[in-house]
C-alpha atoms as a PDB file:
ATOM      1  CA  UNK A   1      27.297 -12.984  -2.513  1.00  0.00           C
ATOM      2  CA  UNK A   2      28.085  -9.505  -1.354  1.00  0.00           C
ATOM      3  CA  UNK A   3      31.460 -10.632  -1.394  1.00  0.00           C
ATOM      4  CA  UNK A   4      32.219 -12.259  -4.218  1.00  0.00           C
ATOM      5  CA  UNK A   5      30.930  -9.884  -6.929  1.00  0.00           C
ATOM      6  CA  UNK A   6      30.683  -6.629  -4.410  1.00  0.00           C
ATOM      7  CA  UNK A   7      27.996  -4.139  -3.521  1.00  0.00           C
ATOM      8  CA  UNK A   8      27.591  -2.298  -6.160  1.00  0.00           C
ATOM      9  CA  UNK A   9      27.039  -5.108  -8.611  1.00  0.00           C
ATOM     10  CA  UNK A  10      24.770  -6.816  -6.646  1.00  0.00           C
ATOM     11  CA  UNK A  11      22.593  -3.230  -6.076  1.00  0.00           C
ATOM     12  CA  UNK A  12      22.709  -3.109  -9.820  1.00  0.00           C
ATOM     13  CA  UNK A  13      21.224  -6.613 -10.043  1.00  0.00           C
ATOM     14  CA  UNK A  14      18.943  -5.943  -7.559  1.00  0.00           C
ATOM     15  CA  UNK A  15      17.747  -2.540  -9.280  1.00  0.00           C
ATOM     16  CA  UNK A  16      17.272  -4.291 -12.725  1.00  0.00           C
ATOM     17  CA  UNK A  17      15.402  -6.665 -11.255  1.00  0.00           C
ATOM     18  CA  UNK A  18      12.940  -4.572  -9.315  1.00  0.00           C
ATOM     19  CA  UNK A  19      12.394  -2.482 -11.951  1.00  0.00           C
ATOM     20  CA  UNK A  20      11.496  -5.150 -14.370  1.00  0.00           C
ATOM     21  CA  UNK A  21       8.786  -6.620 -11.879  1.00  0.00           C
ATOM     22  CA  UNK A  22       7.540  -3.245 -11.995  1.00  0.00           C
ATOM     23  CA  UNK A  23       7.039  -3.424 -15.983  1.00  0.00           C
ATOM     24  CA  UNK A  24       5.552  -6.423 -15.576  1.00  0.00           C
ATOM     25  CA  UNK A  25       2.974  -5.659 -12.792  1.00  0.00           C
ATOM     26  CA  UNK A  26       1.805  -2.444 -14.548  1.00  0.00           C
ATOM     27  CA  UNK A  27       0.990  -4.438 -17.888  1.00  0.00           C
ATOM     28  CA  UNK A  28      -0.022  -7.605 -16.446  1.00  0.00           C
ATOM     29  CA  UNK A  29      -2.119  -6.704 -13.181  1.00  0.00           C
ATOM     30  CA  UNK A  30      -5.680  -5.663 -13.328  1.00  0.00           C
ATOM     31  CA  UNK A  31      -8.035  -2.970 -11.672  1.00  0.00           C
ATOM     32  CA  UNK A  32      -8.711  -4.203  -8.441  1.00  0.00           C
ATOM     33  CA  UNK A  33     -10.856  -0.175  -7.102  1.00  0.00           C
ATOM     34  CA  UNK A  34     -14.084  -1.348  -7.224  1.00  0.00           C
ATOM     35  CA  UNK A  35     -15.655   2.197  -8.476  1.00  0.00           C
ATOM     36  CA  UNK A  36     -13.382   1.850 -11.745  1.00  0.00           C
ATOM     37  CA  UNK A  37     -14.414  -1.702 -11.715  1.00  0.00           C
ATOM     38  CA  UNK A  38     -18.265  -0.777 -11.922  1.00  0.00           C
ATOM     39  CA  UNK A  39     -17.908   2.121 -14.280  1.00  0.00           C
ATOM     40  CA  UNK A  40     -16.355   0.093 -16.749  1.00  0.00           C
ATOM     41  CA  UNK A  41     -18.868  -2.626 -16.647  1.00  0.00           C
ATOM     42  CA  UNK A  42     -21.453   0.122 -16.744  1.00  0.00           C
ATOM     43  CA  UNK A  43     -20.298   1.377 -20.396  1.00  0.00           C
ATOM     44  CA  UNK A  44     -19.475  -1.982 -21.592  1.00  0.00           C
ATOM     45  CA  UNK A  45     -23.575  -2.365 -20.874  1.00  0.00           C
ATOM     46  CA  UNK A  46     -23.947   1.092 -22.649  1.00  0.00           C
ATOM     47  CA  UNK A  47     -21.790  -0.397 -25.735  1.00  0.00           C
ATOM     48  CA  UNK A  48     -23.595  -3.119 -26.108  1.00  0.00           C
ATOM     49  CA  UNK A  49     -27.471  -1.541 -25.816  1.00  0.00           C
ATOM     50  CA  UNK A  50     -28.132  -2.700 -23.066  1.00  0.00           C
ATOM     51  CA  UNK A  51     -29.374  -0.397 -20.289  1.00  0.00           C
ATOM     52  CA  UNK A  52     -27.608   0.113 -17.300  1.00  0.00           C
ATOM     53  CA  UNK A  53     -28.357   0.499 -13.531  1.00  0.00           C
ATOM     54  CA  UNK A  54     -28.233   3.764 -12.088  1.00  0.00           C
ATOM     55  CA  UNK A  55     -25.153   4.229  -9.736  1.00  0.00           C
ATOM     56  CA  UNK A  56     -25.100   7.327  -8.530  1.00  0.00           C
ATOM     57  CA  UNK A  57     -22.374   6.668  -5.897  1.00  0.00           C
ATOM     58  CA  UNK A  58     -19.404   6.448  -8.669  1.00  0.00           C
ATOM     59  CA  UNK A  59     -17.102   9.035  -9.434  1.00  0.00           C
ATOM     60  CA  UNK A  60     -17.377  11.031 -12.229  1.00  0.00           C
ATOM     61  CA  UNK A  61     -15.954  10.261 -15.648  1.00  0.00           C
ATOM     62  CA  UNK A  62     -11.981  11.035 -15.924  1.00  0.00           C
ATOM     63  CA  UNK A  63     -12.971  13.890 -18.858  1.00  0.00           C
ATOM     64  CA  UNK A  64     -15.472  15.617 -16.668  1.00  0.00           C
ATOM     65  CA  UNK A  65     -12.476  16.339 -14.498  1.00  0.00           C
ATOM     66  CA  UNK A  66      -9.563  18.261 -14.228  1.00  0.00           C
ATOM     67  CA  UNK A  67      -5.724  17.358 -13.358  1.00  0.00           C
ATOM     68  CA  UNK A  68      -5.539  18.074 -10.064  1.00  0.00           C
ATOM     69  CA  UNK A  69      -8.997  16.824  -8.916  1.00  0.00           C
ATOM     70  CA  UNK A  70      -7.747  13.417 -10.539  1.00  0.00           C
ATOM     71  CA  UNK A  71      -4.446  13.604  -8.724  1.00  0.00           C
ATOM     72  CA  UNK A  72      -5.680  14.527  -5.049  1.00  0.00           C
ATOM     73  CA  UNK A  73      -8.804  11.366  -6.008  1.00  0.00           C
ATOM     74  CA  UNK A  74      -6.137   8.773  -6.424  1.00  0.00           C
ATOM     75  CA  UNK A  75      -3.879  10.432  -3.687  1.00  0.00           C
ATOM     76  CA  UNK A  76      -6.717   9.661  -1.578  1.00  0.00           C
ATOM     77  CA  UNK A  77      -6.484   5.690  -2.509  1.00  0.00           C
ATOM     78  CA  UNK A  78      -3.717   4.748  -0.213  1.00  0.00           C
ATOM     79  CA  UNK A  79      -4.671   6.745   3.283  1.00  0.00           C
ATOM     80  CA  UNK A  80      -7.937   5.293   2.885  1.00  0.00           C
ATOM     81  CA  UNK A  81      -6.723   2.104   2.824  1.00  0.00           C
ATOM     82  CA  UNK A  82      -4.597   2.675   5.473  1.00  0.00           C
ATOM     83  CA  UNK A  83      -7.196   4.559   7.721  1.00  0.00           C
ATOM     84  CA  UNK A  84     -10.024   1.703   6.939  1.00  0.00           C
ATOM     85  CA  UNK A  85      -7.873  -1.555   7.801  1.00  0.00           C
ATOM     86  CA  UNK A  86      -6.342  -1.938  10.936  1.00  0.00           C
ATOM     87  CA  UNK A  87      -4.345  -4.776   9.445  1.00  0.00           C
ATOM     88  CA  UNK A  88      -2.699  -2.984   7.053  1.00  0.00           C
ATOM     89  CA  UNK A  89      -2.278   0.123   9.703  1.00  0.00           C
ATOM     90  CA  UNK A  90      -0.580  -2.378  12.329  1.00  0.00           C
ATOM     91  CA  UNK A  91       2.176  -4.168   9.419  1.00  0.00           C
ATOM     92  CA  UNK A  92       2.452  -0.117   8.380  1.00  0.00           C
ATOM     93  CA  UNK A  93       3.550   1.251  11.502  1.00  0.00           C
ATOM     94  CA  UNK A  94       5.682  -2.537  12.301  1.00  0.00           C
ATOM     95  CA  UNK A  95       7.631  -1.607   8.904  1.00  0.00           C
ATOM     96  CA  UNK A  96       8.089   1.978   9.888  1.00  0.00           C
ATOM     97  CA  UNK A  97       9.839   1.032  13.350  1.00  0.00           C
END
């Protein structure tokens, strides 16, 4: 294919493409971190009238915080992930090589 329509084109195809998967997964996929998970159901309980469960062990709300707590709290996300699952640290260090 590379040589038919050349490099460049097919980067550019390539590009277009990954990009719009990336539109599509931010609109389309859903929370999957269980804290934001549980917070939300928590003040769709509060919405309704209902009272909630005290969970102490969830962050705090994102307007009790500022920027750059927010920032370094989903920085955190990924190394945790990678620190906590050996699976995911073994296919992370086979990519890296």
């Amino acid at each position: 294919m590379t040589e038919t329509i050349g490099w460049r084109y097919l980067f550019i195809l390539v590009s277009g493409l990954s990009a719009l998967a990336l539109v599509g997964g931010i609109l389309l996929y859903r929370e999957t971190y269980a804290p934001v998970i549980r917070r939300r159901i928590m003040q769709e309980t509060r919405a309704v009238g209902q009272a909630p469960e005290t969970q102490t062990h969830l962050p705090q709300a994102r307007e009790n915080r500022d920027n750059l707590n927010y920032f370094l709290t989903n920085l955190q996300r990924p190394f945790m992930l990678l620190a906590g699952s050996i699976i995911c640290f073994i296919l992370s260090s086979y990519m890296a090589l």
